[in-house]
PDB file of N, CA and C in Angstrom:
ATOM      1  N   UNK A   1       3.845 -43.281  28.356  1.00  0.00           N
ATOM      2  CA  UNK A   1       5.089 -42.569  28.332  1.00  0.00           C
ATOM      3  C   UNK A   1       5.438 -42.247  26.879  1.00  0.00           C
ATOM      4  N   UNK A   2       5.655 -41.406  26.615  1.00  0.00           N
ATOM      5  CA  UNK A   2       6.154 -40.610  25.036  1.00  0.00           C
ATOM      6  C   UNK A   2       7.080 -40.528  24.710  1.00  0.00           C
ATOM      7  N   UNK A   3       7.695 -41.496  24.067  1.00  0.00           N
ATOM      8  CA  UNK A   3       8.803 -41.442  23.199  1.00  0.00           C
ATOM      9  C   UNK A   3       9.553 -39.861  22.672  1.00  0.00           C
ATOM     10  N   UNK A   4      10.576 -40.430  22.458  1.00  0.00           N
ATOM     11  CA  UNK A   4      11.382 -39.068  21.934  1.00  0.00           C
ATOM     12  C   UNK A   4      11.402 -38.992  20.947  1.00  0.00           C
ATOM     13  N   UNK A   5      10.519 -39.721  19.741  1.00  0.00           N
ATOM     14  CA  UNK A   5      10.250 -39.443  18.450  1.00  0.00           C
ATOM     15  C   UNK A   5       9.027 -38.807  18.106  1.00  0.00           C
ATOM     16  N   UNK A   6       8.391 -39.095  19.280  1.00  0.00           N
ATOM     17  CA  UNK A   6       6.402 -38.282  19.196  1.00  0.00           C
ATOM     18  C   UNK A   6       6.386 -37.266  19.722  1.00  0.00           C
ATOM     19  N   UNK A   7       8.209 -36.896  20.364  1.00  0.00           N
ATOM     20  CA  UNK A   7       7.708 -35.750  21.550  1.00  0.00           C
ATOM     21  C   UNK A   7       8.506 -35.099  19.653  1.00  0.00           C
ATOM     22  N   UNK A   8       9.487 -35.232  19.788  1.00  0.00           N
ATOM     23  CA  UNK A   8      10.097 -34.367  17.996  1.00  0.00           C
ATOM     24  C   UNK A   8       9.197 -34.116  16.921  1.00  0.00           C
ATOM     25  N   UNK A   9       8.105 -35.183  17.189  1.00  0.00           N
ATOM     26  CA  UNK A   9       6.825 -35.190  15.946  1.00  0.00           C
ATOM     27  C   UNK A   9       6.238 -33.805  16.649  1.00  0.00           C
ATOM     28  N   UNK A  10       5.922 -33.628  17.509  1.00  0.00           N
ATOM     29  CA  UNK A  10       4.921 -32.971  18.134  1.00  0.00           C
ATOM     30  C   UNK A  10       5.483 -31.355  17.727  1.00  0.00           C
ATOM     31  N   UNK A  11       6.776 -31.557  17.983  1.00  0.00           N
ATOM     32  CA  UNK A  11       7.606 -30.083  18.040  1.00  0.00           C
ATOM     33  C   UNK A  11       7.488 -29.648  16.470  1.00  0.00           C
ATOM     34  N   UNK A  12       7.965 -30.905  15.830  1.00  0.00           N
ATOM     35  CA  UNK A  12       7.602 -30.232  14.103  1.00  0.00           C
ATOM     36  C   UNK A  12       6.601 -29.743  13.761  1.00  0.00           C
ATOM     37  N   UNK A  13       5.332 -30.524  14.368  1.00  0.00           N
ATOM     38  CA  UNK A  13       4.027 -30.001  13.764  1.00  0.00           C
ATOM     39  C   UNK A  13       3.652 -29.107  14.401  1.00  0.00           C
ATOM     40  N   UNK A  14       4.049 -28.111  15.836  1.00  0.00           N
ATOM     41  CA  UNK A  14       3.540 -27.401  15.991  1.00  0.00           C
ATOM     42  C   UNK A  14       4.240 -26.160  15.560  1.00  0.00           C
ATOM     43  N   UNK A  15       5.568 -26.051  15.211  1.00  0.00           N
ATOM     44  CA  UNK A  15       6.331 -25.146  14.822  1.00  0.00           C
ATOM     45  C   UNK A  15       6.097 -25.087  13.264  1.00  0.00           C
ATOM     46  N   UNK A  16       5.629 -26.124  11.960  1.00  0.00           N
ATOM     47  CA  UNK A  16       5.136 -26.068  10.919  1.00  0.00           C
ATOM     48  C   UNK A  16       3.689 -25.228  10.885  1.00  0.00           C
ATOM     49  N   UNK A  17       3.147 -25.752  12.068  1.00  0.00           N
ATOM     50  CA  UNK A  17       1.514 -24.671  11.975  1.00  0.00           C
ATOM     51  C   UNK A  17       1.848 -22.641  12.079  1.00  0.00           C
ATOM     52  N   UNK A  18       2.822 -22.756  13.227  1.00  0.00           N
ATOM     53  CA  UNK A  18       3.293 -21.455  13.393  1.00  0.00           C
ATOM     54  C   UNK A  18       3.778 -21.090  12.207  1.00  0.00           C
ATOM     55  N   UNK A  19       4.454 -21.610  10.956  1.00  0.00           N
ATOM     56  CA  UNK A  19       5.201 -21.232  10.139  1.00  0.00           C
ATOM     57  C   UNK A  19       4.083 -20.997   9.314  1.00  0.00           C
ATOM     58  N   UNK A  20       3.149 -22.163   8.787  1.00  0.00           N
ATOM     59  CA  UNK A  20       1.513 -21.719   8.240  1.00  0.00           C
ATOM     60  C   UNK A  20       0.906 -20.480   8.545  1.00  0.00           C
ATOM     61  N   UNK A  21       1.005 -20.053  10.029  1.00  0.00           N
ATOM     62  CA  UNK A  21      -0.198 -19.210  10.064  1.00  0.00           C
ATOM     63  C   UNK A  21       0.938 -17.571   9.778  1.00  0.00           C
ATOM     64  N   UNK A  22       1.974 -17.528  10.289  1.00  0.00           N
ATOM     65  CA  UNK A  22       2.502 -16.749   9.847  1.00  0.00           C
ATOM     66  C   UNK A  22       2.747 -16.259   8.679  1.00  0.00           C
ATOM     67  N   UNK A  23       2.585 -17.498   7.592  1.00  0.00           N
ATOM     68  CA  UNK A  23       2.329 -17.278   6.422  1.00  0.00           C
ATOM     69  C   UNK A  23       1.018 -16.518   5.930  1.00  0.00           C
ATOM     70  N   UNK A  24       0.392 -17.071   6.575  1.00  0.00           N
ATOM     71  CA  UNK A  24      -1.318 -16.185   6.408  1.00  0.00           C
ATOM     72  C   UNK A  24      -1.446 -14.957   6.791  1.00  0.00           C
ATOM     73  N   UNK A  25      -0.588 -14.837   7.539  1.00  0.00           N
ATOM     74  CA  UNK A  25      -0.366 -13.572   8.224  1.00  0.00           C
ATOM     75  C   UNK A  25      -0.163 -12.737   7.501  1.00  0.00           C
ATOM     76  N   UNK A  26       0.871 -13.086   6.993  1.00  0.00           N
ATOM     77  CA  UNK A  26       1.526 -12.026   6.180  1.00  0.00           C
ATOM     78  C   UNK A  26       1.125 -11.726   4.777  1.00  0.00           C
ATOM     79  N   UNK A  27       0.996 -12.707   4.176  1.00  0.00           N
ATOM     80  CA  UNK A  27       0.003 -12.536   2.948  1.00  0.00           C
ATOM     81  C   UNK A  27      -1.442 -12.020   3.172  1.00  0.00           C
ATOM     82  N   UNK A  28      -1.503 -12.030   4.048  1.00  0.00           N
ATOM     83  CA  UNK A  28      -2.884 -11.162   4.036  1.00  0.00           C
ATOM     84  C   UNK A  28      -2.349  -9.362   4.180  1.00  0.00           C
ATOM     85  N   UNK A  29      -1.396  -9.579   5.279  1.00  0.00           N
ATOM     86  CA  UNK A  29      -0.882  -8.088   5.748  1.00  0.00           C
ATOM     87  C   UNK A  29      -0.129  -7.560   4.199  1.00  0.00           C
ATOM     88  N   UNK A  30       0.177  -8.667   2.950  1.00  0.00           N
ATOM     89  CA  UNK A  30       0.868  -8.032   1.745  1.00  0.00           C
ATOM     90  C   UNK A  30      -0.623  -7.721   0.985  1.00  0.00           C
ATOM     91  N   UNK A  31      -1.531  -8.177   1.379  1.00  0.00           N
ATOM     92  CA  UNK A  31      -2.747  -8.123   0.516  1.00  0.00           C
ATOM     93  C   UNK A  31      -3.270  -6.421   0.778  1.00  0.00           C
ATOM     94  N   UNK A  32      -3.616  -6.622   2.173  1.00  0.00           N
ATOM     95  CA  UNK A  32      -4.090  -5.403   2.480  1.00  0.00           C
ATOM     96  C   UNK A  32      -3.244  -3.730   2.320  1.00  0.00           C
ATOM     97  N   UNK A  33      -1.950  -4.303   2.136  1.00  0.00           N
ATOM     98  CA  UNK A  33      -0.899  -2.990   1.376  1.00  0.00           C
ATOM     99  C   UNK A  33      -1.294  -3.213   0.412  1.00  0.00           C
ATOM    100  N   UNK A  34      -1.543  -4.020  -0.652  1.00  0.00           N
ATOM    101  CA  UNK A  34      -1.603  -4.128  -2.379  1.00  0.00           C
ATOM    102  C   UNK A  34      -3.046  -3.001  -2.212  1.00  0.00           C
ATOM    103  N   UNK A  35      -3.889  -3.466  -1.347  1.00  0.00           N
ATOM    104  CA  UNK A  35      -5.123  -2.927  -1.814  1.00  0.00           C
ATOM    105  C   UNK A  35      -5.344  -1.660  -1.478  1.00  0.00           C
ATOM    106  N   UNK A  36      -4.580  -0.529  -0.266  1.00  0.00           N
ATOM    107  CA  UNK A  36      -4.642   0.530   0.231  1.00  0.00           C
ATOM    108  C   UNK A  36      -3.659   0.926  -1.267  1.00  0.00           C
ATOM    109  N   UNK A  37      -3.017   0.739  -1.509  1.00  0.00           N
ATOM    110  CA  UNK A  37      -2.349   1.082  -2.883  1.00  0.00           C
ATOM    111  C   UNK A  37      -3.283   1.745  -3.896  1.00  0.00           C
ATOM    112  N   UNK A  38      -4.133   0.303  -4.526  1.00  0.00           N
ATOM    113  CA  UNK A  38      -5.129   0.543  -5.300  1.00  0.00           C
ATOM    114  C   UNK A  38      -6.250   1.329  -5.034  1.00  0.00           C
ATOM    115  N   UNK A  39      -6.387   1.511  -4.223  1.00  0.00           N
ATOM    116  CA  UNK A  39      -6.991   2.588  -3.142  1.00  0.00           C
ATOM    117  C   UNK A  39      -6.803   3.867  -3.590  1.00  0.00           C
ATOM    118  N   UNK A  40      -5.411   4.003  -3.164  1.00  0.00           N
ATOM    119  CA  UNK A  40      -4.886   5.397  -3.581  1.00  0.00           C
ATOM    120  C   UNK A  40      -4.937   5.876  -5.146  1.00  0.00           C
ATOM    121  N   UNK A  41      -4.819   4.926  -5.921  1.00  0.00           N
ATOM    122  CA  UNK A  41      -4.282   4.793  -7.147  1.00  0.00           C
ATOM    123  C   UNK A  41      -6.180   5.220  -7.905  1.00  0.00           C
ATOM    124  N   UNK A  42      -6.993   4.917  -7.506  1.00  0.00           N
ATOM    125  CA  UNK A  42      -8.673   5.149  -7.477  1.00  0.00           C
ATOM    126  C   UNK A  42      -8.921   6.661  -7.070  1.00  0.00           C
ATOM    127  N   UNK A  43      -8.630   6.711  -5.765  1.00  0.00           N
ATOM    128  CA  UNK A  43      -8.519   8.302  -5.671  1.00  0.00           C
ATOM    129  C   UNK A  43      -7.943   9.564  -6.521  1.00  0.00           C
ATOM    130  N   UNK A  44      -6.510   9.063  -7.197  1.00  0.00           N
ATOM    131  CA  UNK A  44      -5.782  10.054  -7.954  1.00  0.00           C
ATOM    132  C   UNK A  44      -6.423  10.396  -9.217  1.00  0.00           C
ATOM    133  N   UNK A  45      -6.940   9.058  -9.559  1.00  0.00           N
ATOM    134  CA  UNK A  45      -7.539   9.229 -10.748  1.00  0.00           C
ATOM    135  C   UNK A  45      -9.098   9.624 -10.567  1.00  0.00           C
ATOM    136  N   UNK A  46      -9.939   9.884  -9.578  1.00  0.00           N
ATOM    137  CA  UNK A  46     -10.824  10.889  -9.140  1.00  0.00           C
ATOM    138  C   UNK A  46     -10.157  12.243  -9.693  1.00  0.00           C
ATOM    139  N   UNK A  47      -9.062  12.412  -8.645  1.00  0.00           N
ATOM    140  CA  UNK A  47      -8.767  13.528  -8.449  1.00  0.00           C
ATOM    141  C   UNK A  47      -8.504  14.436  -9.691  1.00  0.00           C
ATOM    142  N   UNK A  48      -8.004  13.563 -10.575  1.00  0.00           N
ATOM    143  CA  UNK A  48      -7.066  13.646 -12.004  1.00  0.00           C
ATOM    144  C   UNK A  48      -8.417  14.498 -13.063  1.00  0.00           C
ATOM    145  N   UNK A  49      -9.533  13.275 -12.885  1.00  0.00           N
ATOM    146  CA  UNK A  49     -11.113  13.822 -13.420  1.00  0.00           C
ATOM    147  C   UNK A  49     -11.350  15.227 -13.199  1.00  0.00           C
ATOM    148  N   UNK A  50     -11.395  15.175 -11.828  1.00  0.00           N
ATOM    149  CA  UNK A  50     -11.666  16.638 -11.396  1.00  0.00           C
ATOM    150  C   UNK A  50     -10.891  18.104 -12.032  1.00  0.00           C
ATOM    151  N   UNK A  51      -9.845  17.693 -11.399  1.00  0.00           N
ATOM    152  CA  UNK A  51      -8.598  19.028 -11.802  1.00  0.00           C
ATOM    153  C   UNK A  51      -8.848  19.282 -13.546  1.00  0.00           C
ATOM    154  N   UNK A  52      -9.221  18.303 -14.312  1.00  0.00           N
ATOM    155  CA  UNK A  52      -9.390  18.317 -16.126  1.00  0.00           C
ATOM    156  C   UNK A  52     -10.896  19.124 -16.259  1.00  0.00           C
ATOM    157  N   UNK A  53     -11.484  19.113 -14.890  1.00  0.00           N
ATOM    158  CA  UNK A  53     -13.206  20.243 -15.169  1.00  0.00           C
ATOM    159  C   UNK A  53     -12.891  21.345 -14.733  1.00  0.00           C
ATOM    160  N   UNK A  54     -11.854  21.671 -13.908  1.00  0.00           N
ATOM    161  CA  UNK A  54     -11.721  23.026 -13.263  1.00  0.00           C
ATOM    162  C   UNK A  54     -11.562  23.797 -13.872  1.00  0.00           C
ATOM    163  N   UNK A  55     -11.468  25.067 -13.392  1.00  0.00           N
ATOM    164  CA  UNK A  55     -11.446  26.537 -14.377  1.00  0.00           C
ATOM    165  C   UNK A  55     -10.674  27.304 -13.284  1.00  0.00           C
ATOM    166  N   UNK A  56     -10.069  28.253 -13.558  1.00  0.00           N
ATOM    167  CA  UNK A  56      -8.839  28.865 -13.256  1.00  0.00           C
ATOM    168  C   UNK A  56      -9.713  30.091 -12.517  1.00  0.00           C
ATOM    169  N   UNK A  57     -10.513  30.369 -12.683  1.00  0.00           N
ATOM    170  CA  UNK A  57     -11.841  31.455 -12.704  1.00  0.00           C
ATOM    171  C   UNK A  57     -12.052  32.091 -11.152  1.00  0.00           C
ATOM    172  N   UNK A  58     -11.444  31.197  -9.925  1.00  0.00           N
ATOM    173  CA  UNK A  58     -11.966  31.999  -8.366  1.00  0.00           C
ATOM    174  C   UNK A  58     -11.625  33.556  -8.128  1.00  0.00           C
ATOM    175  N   UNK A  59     -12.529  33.878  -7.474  1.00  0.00           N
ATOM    176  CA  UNK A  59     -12.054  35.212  -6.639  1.00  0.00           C
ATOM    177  C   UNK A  59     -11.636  34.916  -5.955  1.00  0.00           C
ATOM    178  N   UNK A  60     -11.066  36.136  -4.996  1.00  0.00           N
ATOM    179  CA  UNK A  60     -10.481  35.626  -3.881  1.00  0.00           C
ATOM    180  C   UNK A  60      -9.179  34.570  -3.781  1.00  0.00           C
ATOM    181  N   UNK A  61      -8.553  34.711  -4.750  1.00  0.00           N
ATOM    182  CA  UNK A  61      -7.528  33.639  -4.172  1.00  0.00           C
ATOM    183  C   UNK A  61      -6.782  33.544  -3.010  1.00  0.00           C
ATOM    184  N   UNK A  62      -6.218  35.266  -2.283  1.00  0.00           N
ATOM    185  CA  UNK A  62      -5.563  34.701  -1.511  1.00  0.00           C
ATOM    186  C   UNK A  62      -6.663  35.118  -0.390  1.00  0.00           C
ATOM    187  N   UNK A  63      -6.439  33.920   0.424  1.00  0.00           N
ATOM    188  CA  UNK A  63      -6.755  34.074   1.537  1.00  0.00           C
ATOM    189  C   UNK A  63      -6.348  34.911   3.136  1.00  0.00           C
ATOM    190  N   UNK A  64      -6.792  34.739   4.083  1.00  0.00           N
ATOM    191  CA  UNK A  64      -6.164  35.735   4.858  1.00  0.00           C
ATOM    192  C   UNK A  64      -4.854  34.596   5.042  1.00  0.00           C
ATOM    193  N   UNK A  65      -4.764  33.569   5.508  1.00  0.00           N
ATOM    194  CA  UNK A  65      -4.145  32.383   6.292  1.00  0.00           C
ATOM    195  C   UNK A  65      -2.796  31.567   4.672  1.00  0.00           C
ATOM    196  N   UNK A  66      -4.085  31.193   3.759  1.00  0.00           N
ATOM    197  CA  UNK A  66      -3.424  30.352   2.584  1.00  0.00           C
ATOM    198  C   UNK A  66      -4.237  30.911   1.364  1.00  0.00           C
ATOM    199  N   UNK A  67      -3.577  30.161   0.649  1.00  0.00           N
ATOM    200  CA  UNK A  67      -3.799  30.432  -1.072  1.00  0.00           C
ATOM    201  C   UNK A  67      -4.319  29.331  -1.703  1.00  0.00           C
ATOM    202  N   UNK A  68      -5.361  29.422  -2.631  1.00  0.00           N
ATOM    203  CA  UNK A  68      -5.959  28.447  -3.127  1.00  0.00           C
ATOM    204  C   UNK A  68      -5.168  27.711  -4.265  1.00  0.00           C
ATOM    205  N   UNK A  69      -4.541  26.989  -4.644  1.00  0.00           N
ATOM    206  CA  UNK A  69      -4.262  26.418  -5.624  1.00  0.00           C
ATOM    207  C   UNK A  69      -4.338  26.572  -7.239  1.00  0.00           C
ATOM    208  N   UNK A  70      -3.959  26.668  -8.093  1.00  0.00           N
ATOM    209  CA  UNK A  70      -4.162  26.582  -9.306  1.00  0.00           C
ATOM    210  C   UNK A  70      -4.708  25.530  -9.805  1.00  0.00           C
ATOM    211  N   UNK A  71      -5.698  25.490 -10.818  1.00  0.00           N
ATOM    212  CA  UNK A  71      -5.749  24.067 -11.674  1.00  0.00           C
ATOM    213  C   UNK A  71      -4.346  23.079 -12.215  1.00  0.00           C
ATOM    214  N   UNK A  72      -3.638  24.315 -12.781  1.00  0.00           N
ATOM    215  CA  UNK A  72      -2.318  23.391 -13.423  1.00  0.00           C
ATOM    216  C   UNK A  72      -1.685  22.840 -12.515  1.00  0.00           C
ATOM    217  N   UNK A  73      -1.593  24.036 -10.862  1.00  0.00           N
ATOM    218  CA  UNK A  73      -0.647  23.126  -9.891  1.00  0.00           C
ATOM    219  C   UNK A  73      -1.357  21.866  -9.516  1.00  0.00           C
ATOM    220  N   UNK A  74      -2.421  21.790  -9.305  1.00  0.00           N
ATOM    221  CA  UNK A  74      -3.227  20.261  -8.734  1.00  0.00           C
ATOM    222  C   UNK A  74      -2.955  19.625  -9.894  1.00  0.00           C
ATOM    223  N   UNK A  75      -3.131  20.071 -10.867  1.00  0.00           N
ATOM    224  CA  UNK A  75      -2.653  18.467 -12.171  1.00  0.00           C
ATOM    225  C   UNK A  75      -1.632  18.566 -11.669  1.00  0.00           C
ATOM    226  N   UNK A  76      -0.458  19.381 -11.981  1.00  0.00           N
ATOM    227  CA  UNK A  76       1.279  18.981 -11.590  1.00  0.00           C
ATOM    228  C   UNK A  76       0.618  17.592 -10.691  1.00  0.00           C
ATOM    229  N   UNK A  77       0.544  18.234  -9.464  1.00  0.00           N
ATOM    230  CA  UNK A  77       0.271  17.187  -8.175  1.00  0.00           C
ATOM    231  C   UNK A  77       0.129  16.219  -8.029  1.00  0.00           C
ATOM    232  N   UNK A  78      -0.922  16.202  -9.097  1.00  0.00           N
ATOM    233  CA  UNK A  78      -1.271  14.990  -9.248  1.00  0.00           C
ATOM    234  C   UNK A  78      -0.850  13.731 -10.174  1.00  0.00           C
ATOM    235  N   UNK A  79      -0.035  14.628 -10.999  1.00  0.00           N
ATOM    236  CA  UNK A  79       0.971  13.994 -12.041  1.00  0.00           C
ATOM    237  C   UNK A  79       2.205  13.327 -11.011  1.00  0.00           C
ATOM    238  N   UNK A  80       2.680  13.995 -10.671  1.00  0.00           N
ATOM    239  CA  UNK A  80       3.889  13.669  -9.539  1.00  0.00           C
ATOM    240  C   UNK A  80       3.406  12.603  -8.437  1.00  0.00           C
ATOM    241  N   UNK A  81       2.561  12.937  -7.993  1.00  0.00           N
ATOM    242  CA  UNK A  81       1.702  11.888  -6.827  1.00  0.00           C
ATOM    243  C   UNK A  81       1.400   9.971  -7.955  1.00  0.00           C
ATOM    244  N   UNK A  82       0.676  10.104  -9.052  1.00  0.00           N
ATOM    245  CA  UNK A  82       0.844   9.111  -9.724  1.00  0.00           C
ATOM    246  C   UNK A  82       2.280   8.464 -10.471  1.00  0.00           C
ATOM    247  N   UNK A  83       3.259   9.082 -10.136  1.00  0.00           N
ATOM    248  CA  UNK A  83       4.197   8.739 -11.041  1.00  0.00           C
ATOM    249  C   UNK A  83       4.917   8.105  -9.619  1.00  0.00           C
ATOM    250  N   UNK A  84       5.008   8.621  -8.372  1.00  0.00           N
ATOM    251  CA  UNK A  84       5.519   8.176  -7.155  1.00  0.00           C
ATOM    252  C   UNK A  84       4.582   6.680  -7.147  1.00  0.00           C
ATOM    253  N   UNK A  85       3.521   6.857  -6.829  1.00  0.00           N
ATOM    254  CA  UNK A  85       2.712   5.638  -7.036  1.00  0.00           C
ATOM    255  C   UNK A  85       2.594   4.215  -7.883  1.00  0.00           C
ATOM    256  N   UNK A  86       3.565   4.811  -8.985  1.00  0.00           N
ATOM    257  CA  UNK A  86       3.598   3.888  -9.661  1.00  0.00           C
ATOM    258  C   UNK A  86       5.063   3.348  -9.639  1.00  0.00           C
ATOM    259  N   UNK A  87       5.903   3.851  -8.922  1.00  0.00           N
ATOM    260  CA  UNK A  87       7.131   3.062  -8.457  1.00  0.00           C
ATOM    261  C   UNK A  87       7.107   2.630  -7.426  1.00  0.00           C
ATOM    262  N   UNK A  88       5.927   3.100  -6.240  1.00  0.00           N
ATOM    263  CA  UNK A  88       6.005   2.456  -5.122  1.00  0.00           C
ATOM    264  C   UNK A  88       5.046   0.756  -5.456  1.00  0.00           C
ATOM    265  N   UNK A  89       4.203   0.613  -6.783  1.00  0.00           N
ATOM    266  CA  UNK A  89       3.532  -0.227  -7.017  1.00  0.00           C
ATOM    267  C   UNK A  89       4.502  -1.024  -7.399  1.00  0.00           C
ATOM    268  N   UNK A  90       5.581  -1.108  -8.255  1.00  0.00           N
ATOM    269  CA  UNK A  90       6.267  -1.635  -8.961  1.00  0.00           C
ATOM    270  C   UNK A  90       7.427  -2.373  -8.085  1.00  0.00           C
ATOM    271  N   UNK A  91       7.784  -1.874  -7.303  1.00  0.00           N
ATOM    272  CA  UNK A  91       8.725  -2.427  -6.186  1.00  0.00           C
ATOM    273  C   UNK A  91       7.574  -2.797  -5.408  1.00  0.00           C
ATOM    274  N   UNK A  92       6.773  -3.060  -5.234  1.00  0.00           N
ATOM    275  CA  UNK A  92       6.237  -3.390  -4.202  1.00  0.00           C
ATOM    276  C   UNK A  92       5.610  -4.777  -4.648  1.00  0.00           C
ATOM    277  N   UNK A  93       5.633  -5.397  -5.894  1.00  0.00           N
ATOM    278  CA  UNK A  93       5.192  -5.934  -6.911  1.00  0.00           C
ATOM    279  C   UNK A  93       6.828  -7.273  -6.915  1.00  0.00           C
ATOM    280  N   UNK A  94       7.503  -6.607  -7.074  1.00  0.00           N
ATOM    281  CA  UNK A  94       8.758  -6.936  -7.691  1.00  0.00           C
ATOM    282  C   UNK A  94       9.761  -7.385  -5.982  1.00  0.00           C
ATOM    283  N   UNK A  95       9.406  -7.063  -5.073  1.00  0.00           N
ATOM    284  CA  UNK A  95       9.936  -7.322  -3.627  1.00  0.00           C
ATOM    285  C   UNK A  95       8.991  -8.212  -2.740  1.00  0.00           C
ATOM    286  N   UNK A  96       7.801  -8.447  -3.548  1.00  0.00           N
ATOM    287  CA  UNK A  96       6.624  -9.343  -2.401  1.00  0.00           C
ATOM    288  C   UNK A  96       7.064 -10.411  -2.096  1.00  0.00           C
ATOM    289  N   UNK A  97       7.763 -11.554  -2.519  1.00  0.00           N
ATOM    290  CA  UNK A  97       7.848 -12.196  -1.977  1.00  0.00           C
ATOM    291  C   UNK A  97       9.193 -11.769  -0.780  1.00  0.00           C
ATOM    292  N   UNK A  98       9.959 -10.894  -0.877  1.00  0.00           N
ATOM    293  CA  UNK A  98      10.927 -10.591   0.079  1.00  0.00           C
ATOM    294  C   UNK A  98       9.952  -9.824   1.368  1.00  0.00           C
ATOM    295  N   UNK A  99       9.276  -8.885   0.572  1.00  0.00           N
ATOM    296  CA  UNK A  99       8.629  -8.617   1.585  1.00  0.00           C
ATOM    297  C   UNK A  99       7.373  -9.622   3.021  1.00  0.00           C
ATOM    298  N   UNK A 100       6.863 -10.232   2.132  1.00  0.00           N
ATOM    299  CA  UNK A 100       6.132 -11.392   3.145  1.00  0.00           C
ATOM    300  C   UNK A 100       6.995 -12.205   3.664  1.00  0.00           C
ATOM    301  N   UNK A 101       7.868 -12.946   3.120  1.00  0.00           N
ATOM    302  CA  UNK A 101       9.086 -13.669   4.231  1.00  0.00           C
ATOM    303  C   UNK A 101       9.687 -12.634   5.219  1.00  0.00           C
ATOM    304  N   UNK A 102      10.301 -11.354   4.791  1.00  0.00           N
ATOM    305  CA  UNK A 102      11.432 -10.772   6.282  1.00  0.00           C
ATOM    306  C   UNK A 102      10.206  -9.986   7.050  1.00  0.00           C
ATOM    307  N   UNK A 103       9.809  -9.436   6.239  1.00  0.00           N
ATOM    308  CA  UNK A 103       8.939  -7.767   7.034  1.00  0.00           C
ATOM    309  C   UNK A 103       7.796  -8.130   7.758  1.00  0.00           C
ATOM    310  N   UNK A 104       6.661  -8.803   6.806  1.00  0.00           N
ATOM    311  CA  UNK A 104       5.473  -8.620   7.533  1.00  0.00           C
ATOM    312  C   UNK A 104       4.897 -10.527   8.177  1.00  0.00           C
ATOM    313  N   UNK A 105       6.640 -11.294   8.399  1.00  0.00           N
ATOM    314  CA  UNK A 105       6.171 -12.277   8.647  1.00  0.00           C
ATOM    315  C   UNK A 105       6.126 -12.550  10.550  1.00  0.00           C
ATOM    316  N   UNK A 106       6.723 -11.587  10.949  1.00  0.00           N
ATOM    317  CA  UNK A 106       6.854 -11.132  12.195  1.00  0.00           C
ATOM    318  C   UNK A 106       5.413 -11.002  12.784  1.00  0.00           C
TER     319      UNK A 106
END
């Protein structure tokens, strides 16, 4: 017969494991945002390479449907796209631990 101190033991430790793995949970789920980040942040600066070889030079720009882009507008783009990126890094940096406790501990 089980006492009402082993049955309370029992309840702590299994509600402490839930609190563990949820923890894992979520730090992994903050990991895998950090890294789709850096991700992105790899790509721009592809992209950044590229747009600095281009030449302004196509025929044909407009198309029947769309218009091809400029070199300067894809830098803009890409200027603006890294500068968003780097505030979404920064709060995202600066809120992790808020974020793994409320958001992604669910």
């Amino acid at each position: 017969m089980a006492t009402m101190t082993s049955v309370g033991n029992g309840v702590r430790a299994g509600r402490a494991w839930q609190k563990r793995r949820a923890n894992r949970r979520a730090l992994a789920r903050f990991g895998e945002f950090w890294t789709a980040l850096q991700h992105v942040g790899d790509v721009l600066a592809e992209a950044e390479r590229l747009s600095k070889s281009a030449d302004d030079n196509w025929r044909g720009r407009e198309s029947r449907h769309w218009t091809i882009a400029t070199a300067d507008e894809v830098r803009s783009s890409v200027k603006r796209c890294r500068s968003s990126l780097r505030i979404v890094s920064s709060q995202a940096k600066r809120f992790e631990p808020e974020l793994i406790v409320k958001d992604w501990r669910r």
